[in-house]
Protein backbone atom coordinates (compact mmCIF):
# COMPACT_ATOMS: atom_id res chain seq x y z
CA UNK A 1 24.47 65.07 -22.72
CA UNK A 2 25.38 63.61 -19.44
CA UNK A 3 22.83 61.42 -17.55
CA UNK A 4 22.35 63.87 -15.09
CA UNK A 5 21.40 66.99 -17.76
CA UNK A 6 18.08 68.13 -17.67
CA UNK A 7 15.77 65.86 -20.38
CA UNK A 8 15.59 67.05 -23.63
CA UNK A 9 12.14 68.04 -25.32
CA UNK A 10 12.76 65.32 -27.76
CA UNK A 11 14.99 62.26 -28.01
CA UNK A 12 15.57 61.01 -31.43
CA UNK A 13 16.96 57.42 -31.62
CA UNK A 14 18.54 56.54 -34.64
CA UNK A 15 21.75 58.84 -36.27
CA UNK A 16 21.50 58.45 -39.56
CA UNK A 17 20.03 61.07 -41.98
CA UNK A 18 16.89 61.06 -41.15
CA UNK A 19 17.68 61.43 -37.22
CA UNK A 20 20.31 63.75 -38.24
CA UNK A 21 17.57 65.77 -40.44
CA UNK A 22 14.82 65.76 -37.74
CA UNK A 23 17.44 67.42 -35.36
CA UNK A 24 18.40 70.06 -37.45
CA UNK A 25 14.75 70.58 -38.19
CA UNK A 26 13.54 70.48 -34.84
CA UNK A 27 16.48 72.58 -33.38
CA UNK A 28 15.48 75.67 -35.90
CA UNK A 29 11.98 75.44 -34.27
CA UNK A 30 13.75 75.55 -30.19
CA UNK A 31 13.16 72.56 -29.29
CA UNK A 32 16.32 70.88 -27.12
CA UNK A 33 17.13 67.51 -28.36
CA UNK A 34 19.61 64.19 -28.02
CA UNK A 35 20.12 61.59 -30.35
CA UNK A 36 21.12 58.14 -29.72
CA UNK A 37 22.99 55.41 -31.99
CA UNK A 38 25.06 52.56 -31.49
CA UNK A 39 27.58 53.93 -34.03
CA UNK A 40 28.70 57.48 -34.95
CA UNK A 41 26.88 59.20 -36.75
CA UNK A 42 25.68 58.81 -40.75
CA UNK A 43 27.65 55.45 -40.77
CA UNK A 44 24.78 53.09 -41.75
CA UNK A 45 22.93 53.03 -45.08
CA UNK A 46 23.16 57.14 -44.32
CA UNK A 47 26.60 56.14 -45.73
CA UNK A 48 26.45 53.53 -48.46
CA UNK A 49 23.56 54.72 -50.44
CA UNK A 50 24.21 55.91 -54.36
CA UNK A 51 23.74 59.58 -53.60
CA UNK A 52 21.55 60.27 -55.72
CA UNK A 53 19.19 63.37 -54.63
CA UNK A 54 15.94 62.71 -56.58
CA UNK A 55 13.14 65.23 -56.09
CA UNK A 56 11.37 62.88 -58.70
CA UNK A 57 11.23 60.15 -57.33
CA UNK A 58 7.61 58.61 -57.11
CA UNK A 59 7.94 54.95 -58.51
CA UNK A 60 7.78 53.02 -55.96
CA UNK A 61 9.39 49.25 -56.06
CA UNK A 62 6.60 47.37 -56.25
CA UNK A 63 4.91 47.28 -59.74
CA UNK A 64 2.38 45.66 -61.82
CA UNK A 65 3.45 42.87 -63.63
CA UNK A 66 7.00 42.77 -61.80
CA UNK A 67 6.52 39.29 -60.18
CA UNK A 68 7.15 37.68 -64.02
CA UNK A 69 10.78 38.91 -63.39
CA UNK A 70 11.46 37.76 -59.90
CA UNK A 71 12.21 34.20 -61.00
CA UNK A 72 14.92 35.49 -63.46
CA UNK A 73 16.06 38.10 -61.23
CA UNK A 74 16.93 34.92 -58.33
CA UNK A 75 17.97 32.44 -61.16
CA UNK A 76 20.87 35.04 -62.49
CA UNK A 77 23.94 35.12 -60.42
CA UNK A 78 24.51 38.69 -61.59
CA UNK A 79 20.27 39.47 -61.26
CA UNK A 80 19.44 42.26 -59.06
CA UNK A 81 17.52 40.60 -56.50
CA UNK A 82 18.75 37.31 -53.97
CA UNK A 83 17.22 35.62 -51.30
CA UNK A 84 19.09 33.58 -48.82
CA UNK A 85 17.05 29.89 -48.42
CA UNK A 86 16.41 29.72 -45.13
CA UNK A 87 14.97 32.92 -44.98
CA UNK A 88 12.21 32.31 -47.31
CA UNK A 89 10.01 31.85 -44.97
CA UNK A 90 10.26 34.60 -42.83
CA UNK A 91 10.36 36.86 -46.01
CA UNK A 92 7.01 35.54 -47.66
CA UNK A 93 4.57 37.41 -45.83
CA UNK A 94 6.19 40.79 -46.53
CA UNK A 95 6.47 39.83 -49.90
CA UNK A 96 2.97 39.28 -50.02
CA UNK A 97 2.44 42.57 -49.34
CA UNK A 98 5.20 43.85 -51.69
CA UNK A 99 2.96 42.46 -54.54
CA UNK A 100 -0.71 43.52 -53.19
CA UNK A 101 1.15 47.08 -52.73
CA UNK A 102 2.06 47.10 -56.74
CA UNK A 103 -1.40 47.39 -57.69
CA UNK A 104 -2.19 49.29 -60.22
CA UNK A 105 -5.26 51.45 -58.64
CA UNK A 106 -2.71 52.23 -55.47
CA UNK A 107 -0.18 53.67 -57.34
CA UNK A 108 -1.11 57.01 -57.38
CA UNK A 109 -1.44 57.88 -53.81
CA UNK A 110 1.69 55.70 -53.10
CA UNK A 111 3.23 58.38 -55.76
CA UNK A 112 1.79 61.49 -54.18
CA UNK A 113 2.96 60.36 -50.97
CA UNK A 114 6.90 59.57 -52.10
CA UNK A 115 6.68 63.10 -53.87
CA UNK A 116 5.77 64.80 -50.59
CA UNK A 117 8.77 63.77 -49.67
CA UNK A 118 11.73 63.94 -52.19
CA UNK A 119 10.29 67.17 -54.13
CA UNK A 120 12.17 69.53 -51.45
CA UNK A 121 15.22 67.40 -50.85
CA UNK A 122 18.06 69.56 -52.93
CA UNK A 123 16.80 72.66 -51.54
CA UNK A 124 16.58 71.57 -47.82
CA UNK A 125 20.19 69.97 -48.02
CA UNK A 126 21.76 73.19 -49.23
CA UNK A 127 19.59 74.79 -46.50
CA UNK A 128 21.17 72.45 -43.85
CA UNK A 129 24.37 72.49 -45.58
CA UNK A 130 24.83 76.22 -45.03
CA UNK A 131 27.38 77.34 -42.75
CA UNK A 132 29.26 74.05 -42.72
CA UNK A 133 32.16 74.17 -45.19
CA UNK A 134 30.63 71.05 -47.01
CA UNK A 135 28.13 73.02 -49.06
CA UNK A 136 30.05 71.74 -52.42
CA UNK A 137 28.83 68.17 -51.64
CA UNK A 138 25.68 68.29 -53.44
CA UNK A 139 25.68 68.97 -57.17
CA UNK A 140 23.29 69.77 -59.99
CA UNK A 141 22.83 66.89 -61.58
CA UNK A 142 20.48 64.65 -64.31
CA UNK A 143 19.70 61.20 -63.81
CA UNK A 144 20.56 59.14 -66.56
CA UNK A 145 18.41 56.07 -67.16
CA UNK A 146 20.66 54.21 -69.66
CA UNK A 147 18.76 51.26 -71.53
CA UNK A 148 20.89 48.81 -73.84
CA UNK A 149 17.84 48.59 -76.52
CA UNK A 150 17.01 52.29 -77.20
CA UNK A 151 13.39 50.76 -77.87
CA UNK A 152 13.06 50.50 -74.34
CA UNK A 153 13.86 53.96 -73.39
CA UNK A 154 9.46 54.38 -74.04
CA UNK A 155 7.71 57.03 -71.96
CA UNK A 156 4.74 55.74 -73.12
CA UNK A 157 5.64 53.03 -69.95
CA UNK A 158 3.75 53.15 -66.71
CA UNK A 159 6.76 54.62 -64.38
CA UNK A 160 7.57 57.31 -67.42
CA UNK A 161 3.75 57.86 -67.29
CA UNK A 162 3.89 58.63 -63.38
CA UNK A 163 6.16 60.83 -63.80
CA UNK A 164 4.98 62.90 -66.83
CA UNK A 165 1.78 63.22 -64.53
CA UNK A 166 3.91 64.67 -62.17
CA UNK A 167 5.67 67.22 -64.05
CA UNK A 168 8.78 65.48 -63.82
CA UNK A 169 11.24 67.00 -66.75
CA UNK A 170 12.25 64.15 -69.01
CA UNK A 171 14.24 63.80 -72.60
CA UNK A 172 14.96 60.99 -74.09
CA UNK A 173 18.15 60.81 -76.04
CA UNK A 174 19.65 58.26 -77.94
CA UNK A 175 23.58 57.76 -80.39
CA UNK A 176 25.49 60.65 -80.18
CA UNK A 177 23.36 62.96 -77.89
CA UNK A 178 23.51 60.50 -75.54
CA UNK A 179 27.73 60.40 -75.82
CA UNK A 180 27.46 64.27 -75.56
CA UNK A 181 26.21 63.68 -71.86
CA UNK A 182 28.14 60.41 -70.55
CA UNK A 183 31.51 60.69 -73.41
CA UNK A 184 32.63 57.25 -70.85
CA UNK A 185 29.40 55.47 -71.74
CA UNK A 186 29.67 51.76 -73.59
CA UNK A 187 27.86 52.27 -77.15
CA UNK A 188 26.44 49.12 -76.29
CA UNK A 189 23.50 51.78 -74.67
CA UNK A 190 21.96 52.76 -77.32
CA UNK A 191 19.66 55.38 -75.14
CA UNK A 192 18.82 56.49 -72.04
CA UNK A 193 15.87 58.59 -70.51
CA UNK A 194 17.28 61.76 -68.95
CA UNK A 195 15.19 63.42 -65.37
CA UNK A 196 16.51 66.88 -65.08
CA UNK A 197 16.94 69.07 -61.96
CA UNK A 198 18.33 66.07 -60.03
CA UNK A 199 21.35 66.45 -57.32
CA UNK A 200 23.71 63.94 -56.28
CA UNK A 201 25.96 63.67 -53.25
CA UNK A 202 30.20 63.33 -53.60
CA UNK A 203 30.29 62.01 -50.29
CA UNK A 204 27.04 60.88 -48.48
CA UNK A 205 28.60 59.95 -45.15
CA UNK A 206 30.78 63.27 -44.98
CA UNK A 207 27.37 65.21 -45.46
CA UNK A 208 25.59 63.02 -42.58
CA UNK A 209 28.85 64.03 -40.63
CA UNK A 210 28.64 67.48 -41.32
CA UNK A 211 25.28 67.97 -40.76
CA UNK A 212 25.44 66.05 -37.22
CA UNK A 213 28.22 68.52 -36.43
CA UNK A 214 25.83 71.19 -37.03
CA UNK A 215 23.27 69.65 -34.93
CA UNK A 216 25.73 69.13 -32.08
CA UNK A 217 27.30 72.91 -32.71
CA UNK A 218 23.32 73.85 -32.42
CA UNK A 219 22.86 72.03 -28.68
CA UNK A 220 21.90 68.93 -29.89
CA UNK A 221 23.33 66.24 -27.89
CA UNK A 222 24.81 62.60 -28.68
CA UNK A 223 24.90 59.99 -27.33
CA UNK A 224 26.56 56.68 -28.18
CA UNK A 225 24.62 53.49 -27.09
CA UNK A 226 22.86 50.44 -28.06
CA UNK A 227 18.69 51.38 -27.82
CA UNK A 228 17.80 47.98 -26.20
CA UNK A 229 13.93 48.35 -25.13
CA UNK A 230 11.48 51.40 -24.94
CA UNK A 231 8.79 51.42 -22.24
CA UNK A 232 6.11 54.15 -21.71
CA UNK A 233 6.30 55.90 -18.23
CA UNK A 234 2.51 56.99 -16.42
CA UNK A 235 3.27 60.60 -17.12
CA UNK A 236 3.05 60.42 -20.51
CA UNK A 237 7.08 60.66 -20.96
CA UNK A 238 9.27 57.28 -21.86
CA UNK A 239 12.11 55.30 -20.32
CA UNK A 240 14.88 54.35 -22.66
CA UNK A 241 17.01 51.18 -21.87
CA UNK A 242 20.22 51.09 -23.19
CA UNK A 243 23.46 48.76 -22.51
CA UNK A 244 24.49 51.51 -20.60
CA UNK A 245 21.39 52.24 -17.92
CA UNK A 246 18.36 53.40 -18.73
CA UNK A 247 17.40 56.90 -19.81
CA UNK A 248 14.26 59.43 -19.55
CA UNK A 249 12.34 60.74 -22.40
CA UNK A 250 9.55 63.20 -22.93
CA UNK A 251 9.03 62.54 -26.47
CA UNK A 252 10.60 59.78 -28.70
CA UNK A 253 11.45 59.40 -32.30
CA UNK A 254 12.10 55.90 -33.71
CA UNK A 255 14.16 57.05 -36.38
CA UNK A 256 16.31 53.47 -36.35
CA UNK A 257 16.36 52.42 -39.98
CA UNK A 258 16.21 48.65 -40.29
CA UNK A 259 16.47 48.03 -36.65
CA UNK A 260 12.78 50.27 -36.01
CA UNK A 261 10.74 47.07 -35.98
CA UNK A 262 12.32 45.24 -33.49
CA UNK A 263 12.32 47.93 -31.21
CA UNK A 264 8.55 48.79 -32.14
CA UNK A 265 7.24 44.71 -31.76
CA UNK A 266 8.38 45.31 -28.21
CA UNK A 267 5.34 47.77 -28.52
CA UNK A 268 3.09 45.49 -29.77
CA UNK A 269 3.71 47.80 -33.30
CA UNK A 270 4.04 45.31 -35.96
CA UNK A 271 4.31 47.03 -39.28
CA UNK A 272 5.97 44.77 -41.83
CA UNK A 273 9.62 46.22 -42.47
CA UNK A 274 12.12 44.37 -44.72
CA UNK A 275 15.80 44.77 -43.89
CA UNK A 276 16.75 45.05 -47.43
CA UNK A 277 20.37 44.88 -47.46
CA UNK A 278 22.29 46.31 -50.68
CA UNK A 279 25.79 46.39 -51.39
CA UNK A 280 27.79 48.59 -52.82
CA UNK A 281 31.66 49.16 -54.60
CA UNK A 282 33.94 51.55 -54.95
CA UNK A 283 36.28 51.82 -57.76
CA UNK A 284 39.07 54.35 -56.30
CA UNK A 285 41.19 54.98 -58.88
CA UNK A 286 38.25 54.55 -61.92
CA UNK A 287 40.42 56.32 -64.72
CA UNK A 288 37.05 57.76 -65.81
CA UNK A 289 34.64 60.19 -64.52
CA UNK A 290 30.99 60.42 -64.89
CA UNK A 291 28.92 63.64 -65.20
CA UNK A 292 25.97 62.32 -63.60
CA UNK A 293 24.23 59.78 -61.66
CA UNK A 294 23.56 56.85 -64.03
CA UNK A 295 21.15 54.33 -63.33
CA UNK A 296 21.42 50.59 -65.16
CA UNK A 297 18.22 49.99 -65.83
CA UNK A 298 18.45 46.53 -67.05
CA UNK A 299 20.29 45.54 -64.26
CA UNK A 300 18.49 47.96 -61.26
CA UNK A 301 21.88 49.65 -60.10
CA UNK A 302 23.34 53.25 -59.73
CA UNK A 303 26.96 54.21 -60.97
CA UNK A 304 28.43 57.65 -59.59
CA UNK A 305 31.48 59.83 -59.15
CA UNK A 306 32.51 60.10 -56.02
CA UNK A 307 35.20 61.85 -54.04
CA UNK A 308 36.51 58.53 -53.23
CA UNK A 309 36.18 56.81 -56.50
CA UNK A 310 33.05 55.66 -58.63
CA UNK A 311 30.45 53.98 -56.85
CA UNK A 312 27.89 51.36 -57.95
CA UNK A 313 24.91 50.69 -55.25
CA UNK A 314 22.12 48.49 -55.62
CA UNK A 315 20.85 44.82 -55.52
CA UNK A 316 18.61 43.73 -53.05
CA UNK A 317 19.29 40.29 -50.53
CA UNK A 318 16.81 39.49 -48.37
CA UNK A 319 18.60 37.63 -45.87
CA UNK A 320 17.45 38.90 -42.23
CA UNK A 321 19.32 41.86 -40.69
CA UNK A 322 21.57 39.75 -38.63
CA UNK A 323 23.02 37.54 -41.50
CA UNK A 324 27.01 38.06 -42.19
CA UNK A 325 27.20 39.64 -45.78
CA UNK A 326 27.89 37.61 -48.75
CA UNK A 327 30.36 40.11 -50.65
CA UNK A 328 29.68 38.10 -53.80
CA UNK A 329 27.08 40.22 -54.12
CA UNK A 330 29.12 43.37 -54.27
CA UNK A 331 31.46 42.06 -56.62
CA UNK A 332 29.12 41.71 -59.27
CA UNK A 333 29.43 45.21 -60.00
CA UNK A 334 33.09 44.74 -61.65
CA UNK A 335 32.07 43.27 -64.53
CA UNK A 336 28.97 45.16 -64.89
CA UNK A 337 30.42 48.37 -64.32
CA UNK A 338 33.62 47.47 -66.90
CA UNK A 339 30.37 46.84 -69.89
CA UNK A 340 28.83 49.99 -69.41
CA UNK A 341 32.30 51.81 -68.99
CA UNK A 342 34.78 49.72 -70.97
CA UNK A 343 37.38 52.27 -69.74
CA UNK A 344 36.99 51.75 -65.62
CA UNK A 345 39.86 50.44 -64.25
CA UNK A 346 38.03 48.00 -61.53
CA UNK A 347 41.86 47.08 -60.00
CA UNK A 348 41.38 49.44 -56.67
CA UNK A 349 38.19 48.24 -54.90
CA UNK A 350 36.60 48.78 -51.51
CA UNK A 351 33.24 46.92 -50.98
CA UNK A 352 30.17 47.58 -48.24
CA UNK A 353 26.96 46.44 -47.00
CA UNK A 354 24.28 47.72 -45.38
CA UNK A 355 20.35 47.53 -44.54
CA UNK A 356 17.49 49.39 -46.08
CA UNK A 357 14.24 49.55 -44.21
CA UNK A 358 11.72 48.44 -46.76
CA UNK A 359 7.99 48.42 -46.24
CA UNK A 360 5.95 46.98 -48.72
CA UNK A 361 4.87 50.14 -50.66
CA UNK A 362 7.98 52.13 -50.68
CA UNK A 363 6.39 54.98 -48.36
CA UNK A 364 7.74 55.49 -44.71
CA UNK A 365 5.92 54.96 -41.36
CA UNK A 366 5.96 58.75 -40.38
CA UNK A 367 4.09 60.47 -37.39
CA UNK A 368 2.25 59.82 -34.44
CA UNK A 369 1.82 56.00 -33.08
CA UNK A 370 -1.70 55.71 -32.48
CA UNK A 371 -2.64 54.92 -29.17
CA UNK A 372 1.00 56.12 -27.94
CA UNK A 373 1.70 59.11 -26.11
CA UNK A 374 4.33 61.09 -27.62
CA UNK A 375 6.05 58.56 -29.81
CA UNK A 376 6.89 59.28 -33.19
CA UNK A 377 7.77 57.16 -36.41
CA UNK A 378 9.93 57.73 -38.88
CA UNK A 379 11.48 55.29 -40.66
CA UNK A 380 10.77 53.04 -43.59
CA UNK A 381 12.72 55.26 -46.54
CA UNK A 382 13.93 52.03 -48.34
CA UNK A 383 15.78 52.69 -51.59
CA UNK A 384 14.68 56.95 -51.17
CA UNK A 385 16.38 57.56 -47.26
CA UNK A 386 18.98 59.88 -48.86
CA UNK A 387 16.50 61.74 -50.77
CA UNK A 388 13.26 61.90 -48.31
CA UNK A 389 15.55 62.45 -45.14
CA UNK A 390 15.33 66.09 -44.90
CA UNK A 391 11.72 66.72 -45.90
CA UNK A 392 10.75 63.73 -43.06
CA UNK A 393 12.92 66.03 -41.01
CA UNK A 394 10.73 69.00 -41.09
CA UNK A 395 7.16 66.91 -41.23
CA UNK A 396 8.24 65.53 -37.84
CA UNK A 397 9.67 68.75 -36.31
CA UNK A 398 6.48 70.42 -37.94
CA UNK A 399 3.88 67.34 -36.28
CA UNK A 400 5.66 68.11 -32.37
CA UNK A 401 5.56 71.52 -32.78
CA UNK A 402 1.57 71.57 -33.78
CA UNK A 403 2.16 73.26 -37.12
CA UNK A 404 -0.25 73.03 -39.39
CA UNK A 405 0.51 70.45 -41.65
CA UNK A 406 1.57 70.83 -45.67
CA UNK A 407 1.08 66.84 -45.97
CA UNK A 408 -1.27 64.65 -45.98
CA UNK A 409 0.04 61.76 -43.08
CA UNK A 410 -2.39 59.54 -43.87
CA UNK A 411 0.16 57.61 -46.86
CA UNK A 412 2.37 56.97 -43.62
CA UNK A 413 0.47 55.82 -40.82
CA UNK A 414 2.21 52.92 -39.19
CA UNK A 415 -0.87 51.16 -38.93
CA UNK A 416 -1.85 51.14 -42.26
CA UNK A 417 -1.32 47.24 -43.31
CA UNK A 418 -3.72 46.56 -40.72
């Protein structure tokens, strides 16, 4: 799209999944659209995630009870969790609302809501998928919740319990059944808790990248520039300022992961949004291969087999999106990976970090901005962008088209911590 083409119905700023997935989406329904990013396309956390395509998923991250572990978690150099010190300020009040959010009597809208959005997620991606050469990228897969002490692998626990309500499909298996489905896996786990009728991705990025190829093969238009400000216009349209001149917009999706709040506090839109950052590693010559996605659940990461090697994803630093990373972080995973796969050869690594956008409940700020004419949300996916990116495609694309709706929106108003 040049500057002087005629505006698009919708301009979607952001380019990873999500954006990608709400062009597709919107595109099938005839709307004309751009999309705007700093970077190519599906190069952010669209990129880095674990791949894992969970149409289960309805546990949020915020539980009862979990702010006993927190301590330990910061304490261990290896824990799942680290916050930078002079940060800790900053990060308080959103943690505040991290623990409020964990509630017990919230938990099962905040489950409903997450559902909405992951139960479609295999089908839509082979939907988009179609057509593109890349359809082999998502597998049938199980989930594989390995627990050292097989006493632990208890569905009599809250999150097993949320999902049971659910009709999530779970086994538990344990010794040699467990071997039967992960041959590679330490016999230090004694168990694991299997969730059936998953997918997983081989290569995230490369099915961002073929999707956006799609969307550009479809009309959709890119372009590639830093989203500086955004600044309603009296007819009801918006003016986009970017480092390259400013653009016009008749309706506007905020669909910039991490960097969404910044752009909305220039609003006046303060909904508290963590910039999560997790890291992950790539083992590219592993010597082992791994049916499935396996999450540790002791130590809160994924392990996958990738086209480019075995990945582990996970850990959480709250540091501020601007701080450098602290690779440390991802090399943690070596010697965690090499227990639970004594095999792995760790020699061949390549490391990466990138930012989730975490509100405090685990459900995204999707749909209209109150009191803003056509301006859209959607971002917020935290640990689940992968996995809810195509379904918030189609509720947006559904919302600007004046469909009626198949979801409640009322989980993901922006303006819902007050």
């Amino acid at each position: 799209m040049s500057d002087t083409e005629q505006t698009p119905d919708v301009t979607i700023l952001g380019a990873g999944i999500v954006g990608i997935a709400t062009a597709l989406s919107l595109t099938e329904r005839g709307f004309t659209v751009a999309m705007i990013d700093r970077n190519p396309p599906a190069e952010g956390a669209s990129y880095g995630n674990a791949g894992s395509l969970s149409p289960w998923s309805c546990v949020p991250q915020s539980m009862p009870g979990i702010w006993k572990s927190v301590p330990g978690w910061l304490l261990d150099p290896e824990g799942p969790i680290s916050l930078r010190l002079g940060y800790a300020a900053k990060f308080l009040p959103w943690a505040v609302r991290f623990l409020r959010a964990g509630q017990e009597h919230r938990l099962p809208t905040i489950a409903d809501a997450m559902m909405a959005l992951t139960r479609p997620t295999v089908t839509l991606y082979r939907h988009h998928l179609e057509g593109t050469g890349s359809e082999n990228l998502v597998r049938d897969s199980v989930y594989v919740h390995a627990f050292r002490n097989g006493q632990d692998a208890d569905l009599s626990k809250l999150a097993w319990r949320m999902r049971a309500e659910r009709q999530v499909p779970l086994e538990v298996v344990k010794g040699a059944a467990l071997r039967e489905v992960e041959p590679a896996l330490s016999p230090e786990f004694e168990a694991a808790v299997l969730i059936k009728q998953q997918g997983r991705a081989l290569d995230p990025g490369a099915i961002g990248k073929a999707l956006a190829a799609k969307a550009e093969r479809l009309g959709v238009a890119f372009l590639q520039r830093s989203v500086e400000r955004l600044a309603p216009e009296e007819d009801g349209g918006w003016r986009i300022d970017t480092d390259a001149g400013p653009l016009a917009a008749k309706r506007v999706v905020v669909a910039m992961g991490a960097w969404s709040a910044k752009l909305m506090e220039g609003l006046g839109v303060n909904a508290p949004l963590e910039a999560e950052r997790g890291y992950h590693l790539v083992f590219k010559d592993p010597g082992v291969t791994l049916n499935n996605a396996i999450m540790n659940v002791d130590q809160k990461f994924v392990i996958s087999s990738m086209n480019a090697g075995v990945r582990c994803a996970g850990t959480a630093e709250f540091a501020g999106i601007d701080a450098p990373p602290d690779y440390r972080r991802a090399h943690v995973f070596k010697s965690l990976a090499k227990r639970m796969f004594p095999d792995l050869n760790t020699d061949d690594i390549e490391e990466w970090m990138g930012p989730r956008p975490s509100t405090p409940d685990s459900v995204p700020y999707l749909g209209a901005v109150p009191g803003m004419a056509n301006l859209f949300a959607a971002y917020g996916h935290g640990h689940t962008g992968m996995t809810m990116g195509p379904k918030t495609g189609e509720v947006i694309a559904s919302l600007i088209a004046g469909e009626t709706m198949d979801v409640d929106m009322t989980p993901y108003r922006i303006d819902r911590f007050g």
